[in-house]
Protein backbone atom coordinates (compact mmCIF):
# COMPACT_ATOMS: atom_id res chain seq x y z
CA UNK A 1 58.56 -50.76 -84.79
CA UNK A 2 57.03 -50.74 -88.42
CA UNK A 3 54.99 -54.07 -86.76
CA UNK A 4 53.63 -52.02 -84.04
CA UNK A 5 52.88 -49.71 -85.81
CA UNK A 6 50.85 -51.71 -88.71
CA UNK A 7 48.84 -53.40 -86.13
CA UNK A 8 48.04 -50.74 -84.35
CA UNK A 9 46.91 -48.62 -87.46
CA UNK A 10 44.41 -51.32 -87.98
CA UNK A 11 42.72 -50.86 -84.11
CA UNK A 12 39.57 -48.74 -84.58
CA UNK A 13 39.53 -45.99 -82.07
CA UNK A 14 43.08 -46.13 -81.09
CA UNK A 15 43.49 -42.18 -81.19
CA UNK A 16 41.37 -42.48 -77.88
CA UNK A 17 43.94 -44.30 -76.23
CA UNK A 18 46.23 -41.99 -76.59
CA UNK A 19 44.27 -38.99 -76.10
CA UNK A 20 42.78 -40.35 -72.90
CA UNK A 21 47.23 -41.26 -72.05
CA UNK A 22 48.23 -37.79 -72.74
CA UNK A 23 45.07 -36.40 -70.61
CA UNK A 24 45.90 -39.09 -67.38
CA UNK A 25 49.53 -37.45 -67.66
CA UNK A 26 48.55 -33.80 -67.26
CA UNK A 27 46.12 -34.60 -64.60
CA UNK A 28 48.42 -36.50 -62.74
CA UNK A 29 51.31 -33.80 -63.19
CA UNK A 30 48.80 -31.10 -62.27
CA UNK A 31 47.65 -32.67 -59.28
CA UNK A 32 51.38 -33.44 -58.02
CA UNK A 33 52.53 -30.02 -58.66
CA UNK A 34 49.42 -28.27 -56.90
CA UNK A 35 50.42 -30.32 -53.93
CA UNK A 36 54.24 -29.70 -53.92
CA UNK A 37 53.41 -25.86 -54.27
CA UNK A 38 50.57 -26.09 -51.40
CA UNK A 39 53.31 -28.39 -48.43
CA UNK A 40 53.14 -25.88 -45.54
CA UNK A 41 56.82 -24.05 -45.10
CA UNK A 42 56.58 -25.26 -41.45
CA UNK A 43 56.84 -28.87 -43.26
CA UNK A 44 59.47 -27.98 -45.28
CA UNK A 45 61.11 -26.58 -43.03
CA UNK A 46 60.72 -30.18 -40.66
CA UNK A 47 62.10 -32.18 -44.04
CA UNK A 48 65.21 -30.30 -43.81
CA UNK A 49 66.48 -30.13 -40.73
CA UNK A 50 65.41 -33.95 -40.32
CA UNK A 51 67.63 -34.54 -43.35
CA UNK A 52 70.46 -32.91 -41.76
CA UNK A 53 70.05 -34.14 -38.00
CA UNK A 54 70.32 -37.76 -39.86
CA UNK A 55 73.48 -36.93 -41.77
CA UNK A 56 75.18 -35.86 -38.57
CA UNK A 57 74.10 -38.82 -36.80
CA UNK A 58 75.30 -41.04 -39.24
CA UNK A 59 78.93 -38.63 -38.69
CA UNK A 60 78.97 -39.09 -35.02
CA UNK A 61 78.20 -42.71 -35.18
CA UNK A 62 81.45 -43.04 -38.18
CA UNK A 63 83.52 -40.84 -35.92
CA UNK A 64 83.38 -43.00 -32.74
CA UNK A 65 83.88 -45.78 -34.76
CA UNK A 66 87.02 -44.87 -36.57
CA UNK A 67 88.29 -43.22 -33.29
CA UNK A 68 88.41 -46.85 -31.79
C-alpha cells in the first residue's frame, strides 16, 4: 500500500477524485433511498404476496413429487 500511496501523493489534484467519489456515493444512496421510501404500499403489498404464492408453488410441485 505504501506504493499506492507514494504515487498517488505525487498526482496533482487527486483530493478531487475523491471528493467528487464520496459526493457520487451520497447521491446515489440518496436517490435509492428516496425511491425505496416513495414504492406505493399497493406495490409492496404485490411483492409479497407474489413471494409467497411462489414459495407455495414450489411446495405443491415438491409434494406431488415426493408423494409418487
Amino acid at each position: 500500500m505504501n506504493f499506492a500511496g507514494d504515487v498517488l501523493q505525487n498526482v496533482d489534484g487527486i483530493k478531487y477524485f475523491y471528493i467528487a467519489g464520496i459526493l457520487i456515493f451520497m447521491a446515489l444512496f440518496v436517490v435509492i433511498l428516496y425511491r425505496t421510501i416513495k414504492i406505493p404500499r399497493k406495490d409492496l403489498e404485490d411483492f409479497k404476496t407474489s413471494i409467497f404464492e411462489n414459495d407455495e408453488l414450489k411446495t405443491k410441485k415438491t409434494s406431488h413429487k415426493s408423494r409418487r
